[in-house]
C-alpha atoms as a PDB file:
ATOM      1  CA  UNK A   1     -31.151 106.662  41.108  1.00  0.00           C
ATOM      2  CA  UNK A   2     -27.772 107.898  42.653  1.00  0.00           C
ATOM      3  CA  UNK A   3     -29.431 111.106  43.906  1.00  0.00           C
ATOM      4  CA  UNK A   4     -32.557 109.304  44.763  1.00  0.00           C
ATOM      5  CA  UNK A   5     -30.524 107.329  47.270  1.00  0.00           C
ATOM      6  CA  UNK A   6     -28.548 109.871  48.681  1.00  0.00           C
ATOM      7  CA  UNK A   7     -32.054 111.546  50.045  1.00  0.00           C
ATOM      8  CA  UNK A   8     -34.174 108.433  50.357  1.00  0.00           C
ATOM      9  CA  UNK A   9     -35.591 108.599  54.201  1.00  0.00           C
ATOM     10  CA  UNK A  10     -35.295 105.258  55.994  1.00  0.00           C
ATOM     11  CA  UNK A  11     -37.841 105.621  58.665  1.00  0.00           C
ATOM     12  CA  UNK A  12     -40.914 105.138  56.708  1.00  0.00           C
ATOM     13  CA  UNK A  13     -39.559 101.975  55.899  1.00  0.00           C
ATOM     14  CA  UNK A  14     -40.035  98.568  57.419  1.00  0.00           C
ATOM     15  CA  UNK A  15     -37.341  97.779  60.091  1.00  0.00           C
ATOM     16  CA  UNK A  16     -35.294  95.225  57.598  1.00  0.00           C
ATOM     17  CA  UNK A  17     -33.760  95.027  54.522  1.00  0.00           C
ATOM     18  CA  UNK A  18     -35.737  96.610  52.344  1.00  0.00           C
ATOM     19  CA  UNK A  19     -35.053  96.233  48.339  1.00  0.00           C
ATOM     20  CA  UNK A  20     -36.977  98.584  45.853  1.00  0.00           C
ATOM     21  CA  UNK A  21     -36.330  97.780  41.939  1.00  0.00           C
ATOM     22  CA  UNK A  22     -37.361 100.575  39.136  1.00  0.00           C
ATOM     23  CA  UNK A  23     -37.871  99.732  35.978  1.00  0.00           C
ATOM     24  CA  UNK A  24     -37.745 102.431  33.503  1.00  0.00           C
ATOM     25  CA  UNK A  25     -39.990 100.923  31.038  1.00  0.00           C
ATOM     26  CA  UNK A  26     -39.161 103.658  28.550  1.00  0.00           C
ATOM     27  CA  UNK A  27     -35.309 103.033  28.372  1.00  0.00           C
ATOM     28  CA  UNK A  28     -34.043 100.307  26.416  1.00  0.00           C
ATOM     29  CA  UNK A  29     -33.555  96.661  27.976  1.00  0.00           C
ATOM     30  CA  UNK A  30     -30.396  96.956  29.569  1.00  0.00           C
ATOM     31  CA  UNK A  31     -30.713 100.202  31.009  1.00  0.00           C
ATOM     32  CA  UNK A  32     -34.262  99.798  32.384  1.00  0.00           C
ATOM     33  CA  UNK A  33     -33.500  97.753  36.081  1.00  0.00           C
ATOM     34  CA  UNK A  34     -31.900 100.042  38.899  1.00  0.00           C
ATOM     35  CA  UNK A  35     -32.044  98.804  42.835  1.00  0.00           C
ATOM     36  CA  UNK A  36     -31.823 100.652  46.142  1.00  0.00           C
ATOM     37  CA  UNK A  37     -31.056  98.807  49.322  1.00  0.00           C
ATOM     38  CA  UNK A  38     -32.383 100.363  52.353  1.00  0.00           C
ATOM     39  CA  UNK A  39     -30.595  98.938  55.562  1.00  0.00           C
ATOM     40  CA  UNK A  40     -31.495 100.667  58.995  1.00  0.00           C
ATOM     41  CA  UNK A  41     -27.919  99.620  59.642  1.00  0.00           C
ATOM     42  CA  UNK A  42     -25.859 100.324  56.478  1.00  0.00           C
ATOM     43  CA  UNK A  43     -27.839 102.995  55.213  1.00  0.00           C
ATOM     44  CA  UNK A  44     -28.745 102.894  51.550  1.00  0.00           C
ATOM     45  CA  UNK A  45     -27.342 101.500  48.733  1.00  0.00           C
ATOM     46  CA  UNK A  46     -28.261 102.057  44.574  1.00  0.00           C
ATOM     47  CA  UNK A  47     -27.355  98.924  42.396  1.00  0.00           C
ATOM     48  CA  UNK A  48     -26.653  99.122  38.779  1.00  0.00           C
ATOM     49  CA  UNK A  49     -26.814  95.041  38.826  1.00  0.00           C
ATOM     50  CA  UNK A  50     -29.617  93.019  40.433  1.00  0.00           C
ATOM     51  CA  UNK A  51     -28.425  92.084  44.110  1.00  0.00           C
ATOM     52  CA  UNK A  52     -30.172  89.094  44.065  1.00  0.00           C
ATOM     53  CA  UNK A  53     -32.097  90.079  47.360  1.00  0.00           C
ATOM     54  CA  UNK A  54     -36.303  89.860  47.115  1.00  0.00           C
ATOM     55  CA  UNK A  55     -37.618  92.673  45.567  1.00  0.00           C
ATOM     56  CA  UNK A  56     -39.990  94.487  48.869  1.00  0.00           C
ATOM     57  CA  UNK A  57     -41.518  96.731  45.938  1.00  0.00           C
ATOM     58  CA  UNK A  58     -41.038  96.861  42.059  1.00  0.00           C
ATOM     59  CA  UNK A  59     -42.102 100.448  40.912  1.00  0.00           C
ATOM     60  CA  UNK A  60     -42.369 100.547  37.137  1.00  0.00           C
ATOM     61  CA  UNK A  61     -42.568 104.289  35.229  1.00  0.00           C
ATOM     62  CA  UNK A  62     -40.732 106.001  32.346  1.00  0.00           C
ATOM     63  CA  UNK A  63     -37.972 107.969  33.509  1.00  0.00           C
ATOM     64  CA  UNK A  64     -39.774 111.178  33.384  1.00  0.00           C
ATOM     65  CA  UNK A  65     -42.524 109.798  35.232  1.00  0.00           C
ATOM     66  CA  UNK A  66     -40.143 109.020  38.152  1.00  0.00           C
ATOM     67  CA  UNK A  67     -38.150 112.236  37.707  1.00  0.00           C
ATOM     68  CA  UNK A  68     -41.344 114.450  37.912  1.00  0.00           C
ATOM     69  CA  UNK A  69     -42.030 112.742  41.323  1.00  0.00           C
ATOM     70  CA  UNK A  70     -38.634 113.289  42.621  1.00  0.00           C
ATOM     71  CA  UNK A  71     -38.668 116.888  41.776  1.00  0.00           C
ATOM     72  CA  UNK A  72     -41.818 117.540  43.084  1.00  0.00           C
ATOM     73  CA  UNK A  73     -43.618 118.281  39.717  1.00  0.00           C
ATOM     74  CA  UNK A  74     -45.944 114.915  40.452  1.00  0.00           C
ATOM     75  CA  UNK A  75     -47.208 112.657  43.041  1.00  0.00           C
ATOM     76  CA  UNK A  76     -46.742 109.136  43.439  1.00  0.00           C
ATOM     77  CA  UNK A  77     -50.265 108.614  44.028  1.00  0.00           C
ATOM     78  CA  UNK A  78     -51.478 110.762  41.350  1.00  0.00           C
ATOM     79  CA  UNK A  79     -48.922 108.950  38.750  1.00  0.00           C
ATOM     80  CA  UNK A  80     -50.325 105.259  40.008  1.00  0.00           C
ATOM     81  CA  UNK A  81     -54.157 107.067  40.186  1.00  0.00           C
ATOM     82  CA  UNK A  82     -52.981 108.220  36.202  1.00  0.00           C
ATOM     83  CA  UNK A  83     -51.969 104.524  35.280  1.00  0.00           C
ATOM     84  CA  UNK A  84     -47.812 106.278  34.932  1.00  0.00           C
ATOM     85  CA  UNK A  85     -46.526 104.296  38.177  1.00  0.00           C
ATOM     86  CA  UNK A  86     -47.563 100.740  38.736  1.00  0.00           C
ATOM     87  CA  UNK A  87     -46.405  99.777  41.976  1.00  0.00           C
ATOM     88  CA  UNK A  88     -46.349  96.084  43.261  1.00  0.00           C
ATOM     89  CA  UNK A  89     -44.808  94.111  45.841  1.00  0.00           C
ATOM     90  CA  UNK A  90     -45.004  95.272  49.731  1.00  0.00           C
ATOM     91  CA  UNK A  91     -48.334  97.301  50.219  1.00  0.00           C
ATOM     92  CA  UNK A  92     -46.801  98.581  53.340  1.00  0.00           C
ATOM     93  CA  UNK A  93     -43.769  99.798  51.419  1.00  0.00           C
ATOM     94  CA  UNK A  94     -46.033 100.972  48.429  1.00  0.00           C
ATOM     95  CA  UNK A  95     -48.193 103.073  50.637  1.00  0.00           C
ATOM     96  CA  UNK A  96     -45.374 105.469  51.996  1.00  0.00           C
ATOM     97  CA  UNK A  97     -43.657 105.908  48.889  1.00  0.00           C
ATOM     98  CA  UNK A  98     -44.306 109.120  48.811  1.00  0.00           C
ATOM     99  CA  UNK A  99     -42.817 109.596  52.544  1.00  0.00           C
ATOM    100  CA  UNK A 100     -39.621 107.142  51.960  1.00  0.00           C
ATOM    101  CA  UNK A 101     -38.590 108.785  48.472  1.00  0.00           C
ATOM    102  CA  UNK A 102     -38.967 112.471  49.683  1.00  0.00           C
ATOM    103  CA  UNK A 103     -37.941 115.008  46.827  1.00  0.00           C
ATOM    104  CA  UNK A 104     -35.064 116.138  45.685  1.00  0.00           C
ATOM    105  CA  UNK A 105     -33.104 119.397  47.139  1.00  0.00           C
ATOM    106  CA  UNK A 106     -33.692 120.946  43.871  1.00  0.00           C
ATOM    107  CA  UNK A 107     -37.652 120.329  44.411  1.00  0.00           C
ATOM    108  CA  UNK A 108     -39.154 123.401  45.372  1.00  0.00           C
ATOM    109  CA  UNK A 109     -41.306 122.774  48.373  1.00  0.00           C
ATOM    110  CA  UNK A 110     -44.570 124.633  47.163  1.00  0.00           C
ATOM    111  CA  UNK A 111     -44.529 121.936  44.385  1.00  0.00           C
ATOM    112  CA  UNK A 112     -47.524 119.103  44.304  1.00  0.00           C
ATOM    113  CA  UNK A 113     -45.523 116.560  46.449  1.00  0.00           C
ATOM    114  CA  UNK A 114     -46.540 117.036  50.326  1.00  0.00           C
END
Protein backbone atom coordinates (compact mmCIF):
# COMPACT_ATOMS: atom_id res chain seq x y z
CA UNK A 1 0.00 0.00 0.00
CA UNK A 2 2.86 2.53 0.88
CA UNK A 3 4.39 2.11 -2.60
CA UNK A 4 1.05 1.91 -4.19
CA UNK A 5 0.46 5.45 -2.99
CA UNK A 6 3.56 6.93 -3.70
CA UNK A 7 2.77 6.17 -7.67
CA UNK A 8 -1.00 6.25 -7.60
CA UNK A 9 -1.98 8.91 -10.56
CA UNK A 10 -4.64 11.40 -9.45
CA UNK A 11 -6.02 12.50 -12.71
CA UNK A 12 -8.07 9.57 -13.58
CA UNK A 13 -9.77 10.22 -10.55
CA UNK A 14 -12.92 12.14 -9.80
CA UNK A 15 -12.18 15.83 -8.86
CA UNK A 16 -12.87 15.19 -4.86
CA UNK A 17 -11.91 13.25 -2.18
CA UNK A 18 -11.63 10.11 -3.30
CA UNK A 19 -11.24 7.04 -0.65
CA UNK A 20 -10.28 3.48 -1.99
CA UNK A 21 -10.27 0.57 0.82
CA UNK A 22 -8.40 -2.98 0.01
CA UNK A 23 -9.15 -5.74 1.68
CA UNK A 24 -6.72 -8.47 1.54
CA UNK A 25 -9.07 -11.23 2.04
CA UNK A 26 -6.19 -13.67 2.37
CA UNK A 27 -4.43 -11.98 5.42
CA UNK A 28 -5.76 -12.47 8.72
CA UNK A 29 -8.54 -10.03 10.24
CA UNK A 30 -6.57 -7.33 11.45
CA UNK A 31 -4.23 -7.00 8.77
CA UNK A 32 -6.73 -7.28 5.89
CA UNK A 33 -8.21 -3.25 5.67
CA UNK A 34 -5.63 -0.66 4.14
CA UNK A 35 -7.00 2.98 2.75
CA UNK A 36 -5.62 5.50 0.27
CA UNK A 37 -6.90 9.03 0.21
CA UNK A 38 -6.63 10.70 -3.03
CA UNK A 39 -6.98 14.60 -2.64
CA UNK A 40 -6.35 16.76 -5.88
CA UNK A 41 -5.16 19.15 -3.20
CA UNK A 42 -3.16 17.15 -0.60
CA UNK A 43 -2.06 14.54 -2.76
CA UNK A 44 -2.41 11.00 -1.51
CA UNK A 45 -2.51 9.51 1.59
CA UNK A 46 -2.29 5.37 2.73
CA UNK A 47 -4.14 4.64 6.11
CA UNK A 48 -3.31 1.77 8.27
CA UNK A 49 -6.70 2.72 10.33
CA UNK A 50 -10.09 3.36 8.71
CA UNK A 51 -10.42 7.29 8.20
CA UNK A 52 -13.85 7.20 8.64
CA UNK A 53 -14.42 8.97 5.16
CA UNK A 54 -17.03 6.95 2.53
CA UNK A 55 -15.41 4.36 0.89
CA UNK A 56 -15.57 5.74 -3.34
CA UNK A 57 -14.43 2.00 -4.14
CA UNK A 58 -13.77 -1.18 -1.96
CA UNK A 59 -11.40 -3.50 -4.04
CA UNK A 60 -11.20 -6.91 -2.41
CA UNK A 61 -8.15 -9.54 -3.61
CA UNK A 62 -5.49 -11.64 -1.84
CA UNK A 63 -2.37 -9.89 -1.59
CA UNK A 64 -0.81 -11.56 -4.48
CA UNK A 65 -3.67 -10.84 -6.54
CA UNK A 66 -3.12 -7.08 -5.94
CA UNK A 67 0.67 -7.36 -6.09
CA UNK A 68 0.59 -9.12 -9.56
CA UNK A 69 -1.44 -6.06 -10.80
CA UNK A 70 0.88 -3.57 -9.42
CA UNK A 71 3.84 -5.18 -10.95
CA UNK A 72 2.43 -5.59 -14.10
CA UNK A 73 2.23 -9.47 -14.06
CA UNK A 74 -1.91 -9.05 -14.20
CA UNK A 75 -4.66 -6.83 -15.14
CA UNK A 76 -7.26 -5.44 -13.13
CA UNK A 77 -9.79 -6.35 -15.54
CA UNK A 78 -8.56 -9.72 -16.20
CA UNK A 79 -8.35 -10.41 -12.19
CA UNK A 80 -12.24 -9.05 -11.79
CA UNK A 81 -13.03 -11.02 -15.46
CA UNK A 82 -11.12 -14.23 -13.31
CA UNK A 83 -13.45 -13.69 -10.17
CA UNK A 84 -9.58 -12.58 -8.11
CA UNK A 85 -10.67 -8.74 -7.77
CA UNK A 86 -14.19 -7.86 -6.85
CA UNK A 87 -14.53 -4.31 -7.15
CA UNK A 88 -17.58 -2.29 -5.76
CA UNK A 89 -18.46 1.09 -4.93
CA UNK A 90 -17.92 4.09 -7.62
CA UNK A 91 -18.26 2.56 -11.22
CA UNK A 92 -16.56 5.63 -12.41
CA UNK A 93 -13.66 5.01 -10.04
CA UNK A 94 -13.82 1.15 -10.73
CA UNK A 95 -13.54 1.61 -14.43
CA UNK A 96 -10.06 3.45 -14.47
CA UNK A 97 -8.47 1.41 -11.99
CA UNK A 98 -6.25 0.29 -14.12
CA UNK A 99 -5.27 4.06 -15.21
CA UNK A 100 -5.34 5.55 -11.42
CA UNK A 101 -3.16 2.59 -9.87
CA UNK A 102 -0.49 2.59 -12.71
CA UNK A 103 2.37 -0.04 -11.95
CA UNK A 104 5.05 -0.03 -10.03
CA UNK A 105 8.72 1.31 -11.16
CA UNK A 106 9.87 -2.15 -10.78
CA UNK A 107 7.02 -3.27 -13.41
CA UNK A 108 8.56 -3.84 -16.57
CA UNK A 109 6.58 -2.04 -19.19
CA UNK A 110 6.27 -4.97 -21.81
CA UNK A 111 4.31 -6.71 -18.96
CA UNK A 112 0.28 -7.42 -19.44
CA UNK A 113 -0.77 -4.07 -17.77
CA UNK A 114 -1.26 -1.28 -20.64
Amino acid sequence: IWDMHRFLVIDPLPERRVCLQFVFNNLPTARQNYWLLADPQSGVEACYADPGYDIDLYAVSSLRTMTAIWMGLDTVKKAVSDGRLELTGAREVANRMQEWLGLSPFAHEERMAG
